[in-house]
Protein backbone atom coordinates (compact mmCIF):
# COMPACT_ATOMS: atom_id res chain seq x y z
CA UNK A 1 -184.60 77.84 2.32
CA UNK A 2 -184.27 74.66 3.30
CA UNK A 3 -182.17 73.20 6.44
CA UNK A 4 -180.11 71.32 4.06
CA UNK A 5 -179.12 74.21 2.18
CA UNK A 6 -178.59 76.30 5.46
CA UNK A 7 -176.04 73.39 6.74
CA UNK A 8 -174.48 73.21 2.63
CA UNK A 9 -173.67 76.95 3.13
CA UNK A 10 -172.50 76.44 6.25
CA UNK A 11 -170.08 73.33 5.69
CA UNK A 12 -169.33 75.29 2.44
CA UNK A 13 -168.11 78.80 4.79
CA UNK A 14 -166.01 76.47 6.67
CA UNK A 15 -164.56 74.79 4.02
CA UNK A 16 -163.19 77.83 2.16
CA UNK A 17 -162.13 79.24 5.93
CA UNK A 18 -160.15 76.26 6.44
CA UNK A 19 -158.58 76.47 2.83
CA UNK A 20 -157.88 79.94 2.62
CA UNK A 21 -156.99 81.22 6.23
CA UNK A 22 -156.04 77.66 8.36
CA UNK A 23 -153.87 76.49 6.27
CA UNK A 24 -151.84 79.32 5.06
CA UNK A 25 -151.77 80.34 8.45
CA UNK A 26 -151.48 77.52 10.51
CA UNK A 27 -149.40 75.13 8.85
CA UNK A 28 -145.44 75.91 8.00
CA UNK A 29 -144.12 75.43 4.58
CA UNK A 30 -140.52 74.26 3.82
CA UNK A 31 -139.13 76.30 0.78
CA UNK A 32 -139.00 73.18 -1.44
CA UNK A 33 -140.36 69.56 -0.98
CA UNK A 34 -139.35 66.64 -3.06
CA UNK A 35 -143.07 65.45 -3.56
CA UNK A 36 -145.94 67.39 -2.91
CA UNK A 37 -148.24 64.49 -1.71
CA UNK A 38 -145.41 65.06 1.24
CA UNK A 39 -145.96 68.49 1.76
CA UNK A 40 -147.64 69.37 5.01
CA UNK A 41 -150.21 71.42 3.73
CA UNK A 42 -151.15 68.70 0.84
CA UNK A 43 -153.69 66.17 2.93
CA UNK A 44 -155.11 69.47 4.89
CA UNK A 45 -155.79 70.78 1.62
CA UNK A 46 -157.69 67.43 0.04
CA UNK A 47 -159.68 67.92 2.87
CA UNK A 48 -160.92 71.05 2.64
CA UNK A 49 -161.39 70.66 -0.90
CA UNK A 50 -163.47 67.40 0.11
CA UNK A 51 -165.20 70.04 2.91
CA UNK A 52 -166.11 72.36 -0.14
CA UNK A 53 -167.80 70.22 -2.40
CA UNK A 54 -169.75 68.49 0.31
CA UNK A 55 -171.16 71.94 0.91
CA UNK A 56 -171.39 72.84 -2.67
CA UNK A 57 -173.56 69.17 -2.93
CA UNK A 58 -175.66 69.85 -0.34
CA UNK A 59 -176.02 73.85 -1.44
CA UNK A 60 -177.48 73.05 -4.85
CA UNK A 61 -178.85 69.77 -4.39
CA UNK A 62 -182.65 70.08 -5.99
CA UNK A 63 -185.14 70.10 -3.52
CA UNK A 64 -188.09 67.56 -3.38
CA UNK A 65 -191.37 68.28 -2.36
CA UNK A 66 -190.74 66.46 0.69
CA UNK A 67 -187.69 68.14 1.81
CA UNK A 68 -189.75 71.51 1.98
CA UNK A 69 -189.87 72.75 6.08
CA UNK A 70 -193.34 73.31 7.43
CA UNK A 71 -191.64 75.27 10.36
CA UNK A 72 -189.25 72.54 11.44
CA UNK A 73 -189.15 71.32 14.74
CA UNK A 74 -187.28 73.39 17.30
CA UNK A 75 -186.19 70.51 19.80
CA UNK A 76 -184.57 68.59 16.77
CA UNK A 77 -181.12 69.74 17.69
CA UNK A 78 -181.59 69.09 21.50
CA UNK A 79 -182.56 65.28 20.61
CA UNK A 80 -179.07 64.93 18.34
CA UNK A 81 -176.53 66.78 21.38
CA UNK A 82 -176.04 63.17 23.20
CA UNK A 83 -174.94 61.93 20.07
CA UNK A 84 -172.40 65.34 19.34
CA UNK A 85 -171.39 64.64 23.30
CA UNK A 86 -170.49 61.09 22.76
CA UNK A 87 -168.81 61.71 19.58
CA UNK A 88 -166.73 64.71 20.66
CA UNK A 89 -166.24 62.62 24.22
CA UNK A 90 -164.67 59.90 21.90
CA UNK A 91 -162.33 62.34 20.03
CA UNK A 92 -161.17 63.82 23.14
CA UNK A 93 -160.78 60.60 25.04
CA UNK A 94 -158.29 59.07 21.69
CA UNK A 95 -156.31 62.47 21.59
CA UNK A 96 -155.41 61.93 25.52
CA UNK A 97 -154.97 58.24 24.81
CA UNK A 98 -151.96 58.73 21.85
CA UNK A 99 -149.30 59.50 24.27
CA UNK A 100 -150.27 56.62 26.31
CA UNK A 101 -150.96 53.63 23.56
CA UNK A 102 -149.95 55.40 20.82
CA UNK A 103 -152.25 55.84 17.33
CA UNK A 104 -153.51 52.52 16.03
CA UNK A 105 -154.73 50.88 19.62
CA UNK A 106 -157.36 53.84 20.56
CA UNK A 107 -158.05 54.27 16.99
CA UNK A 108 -159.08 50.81 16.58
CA UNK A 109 -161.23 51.23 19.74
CA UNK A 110 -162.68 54.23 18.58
CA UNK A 111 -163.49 53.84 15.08
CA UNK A 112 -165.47 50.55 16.53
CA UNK A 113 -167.16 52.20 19.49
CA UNK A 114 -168.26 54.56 17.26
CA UNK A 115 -169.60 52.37 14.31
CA UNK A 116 -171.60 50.89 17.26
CA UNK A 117 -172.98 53.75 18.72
CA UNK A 118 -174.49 54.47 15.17
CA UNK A 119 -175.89 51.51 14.98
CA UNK A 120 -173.69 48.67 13.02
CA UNK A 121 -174.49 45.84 13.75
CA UNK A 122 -172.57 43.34 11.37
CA UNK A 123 -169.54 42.34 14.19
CA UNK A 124 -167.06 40.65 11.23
CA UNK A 125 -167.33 43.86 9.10
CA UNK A 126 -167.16 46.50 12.15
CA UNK A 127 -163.97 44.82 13.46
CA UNK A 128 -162.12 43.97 10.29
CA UNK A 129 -162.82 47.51 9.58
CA UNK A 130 -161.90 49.07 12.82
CA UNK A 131 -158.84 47.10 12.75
CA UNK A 132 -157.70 47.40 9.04
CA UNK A 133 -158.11 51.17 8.23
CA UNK A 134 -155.58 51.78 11.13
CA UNK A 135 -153.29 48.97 10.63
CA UNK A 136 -153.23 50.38 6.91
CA UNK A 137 -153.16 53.62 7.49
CA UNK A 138 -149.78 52.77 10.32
CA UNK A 139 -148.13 51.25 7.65
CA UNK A 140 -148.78 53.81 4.97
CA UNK A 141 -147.22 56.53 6.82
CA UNK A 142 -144.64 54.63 8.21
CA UNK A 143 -143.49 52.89 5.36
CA UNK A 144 -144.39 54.74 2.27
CA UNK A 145 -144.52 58.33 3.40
CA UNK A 146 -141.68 57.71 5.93
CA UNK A 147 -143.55 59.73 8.62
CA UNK A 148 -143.10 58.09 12.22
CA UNK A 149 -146.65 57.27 14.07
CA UNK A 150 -146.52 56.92 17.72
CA UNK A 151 -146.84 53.84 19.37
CA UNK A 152 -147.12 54.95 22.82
CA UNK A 153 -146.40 51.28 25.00
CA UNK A 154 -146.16 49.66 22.15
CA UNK A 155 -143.17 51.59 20.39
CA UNK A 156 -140.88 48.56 21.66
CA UNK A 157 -142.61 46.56 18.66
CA UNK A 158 -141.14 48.85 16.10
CA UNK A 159 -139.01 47.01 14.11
């Protein structure tokens, strides 16, 4: 079996985990909501259900010739950890940063420190995108789904 498969089953197992046992568990349900896209389980739930066929994708993708292991190389996961570290680094540093600047600063910095760690190199499209997808994203919730983002320093702003 191939390493892709391996990590198809294995996205797949924690999709359906997520689906069936987080989120029943883990996130309270009001008796009745209005809409469901405002339900609190309804994005978790898109998610997983994006986590699930990701796995299901990579589970029966065909193999090509190429894609067949000759035994692998054992170090290949040491060589990719800096990369996990800096990642989950970058996830931990933004979740200790919300209270502070709120959501749409550090996700702007992050979203770009990240597209350049991985390589992106095209400045006008990393920053319009680091800078859009929050800004959008802020006024979605705050606007349309009428859920309150913090702001940290910045709540003064809110208008």
């Amino acid at each position: 079996m191939t390493r892709e498969r391996l990590t198809g089953i294995g996205v797949l197992i924690l999709g359906l985990l997520i689906f069936f046992l987080l989120i029943p568990h883990g996130i309270d349900q009001p008796g009745s909501v209005e809409h469901a896209a405002l339900a609190p389980n309804f994005w978790p739930k898109i998610i997983a259900a994006i986590i699930i066929l990701m796995g299901l994708f990579l589970t029966i993708k065909p193999a090509k010739d190429e894609d067949i292991e000759d035994g692998g190389d054992a170090g290949g996961w040491l060589q990719r950890l800096p990369g996990l570290a800096v990642a989950l680094g970058t996830l931990f540093a933004f979740y200790f940063l919300i209270p502070l600047l709120g959501m749409v600063v550090p996700g702007m910095v992050m979203a770009f420190g990240l597209m350049v760690y991985a390589g992106e190199r095209r400045w006008p499209r990393g920053i319009a995108i680091a800078a859009g997808v929050p800004i959008l994203l802020y006024f979605f919730f705050v606007y349309v789904a009428s859920i309150p983002i913090p702001l940290g320093v910045f709540e003064s702003l809110r208008g």
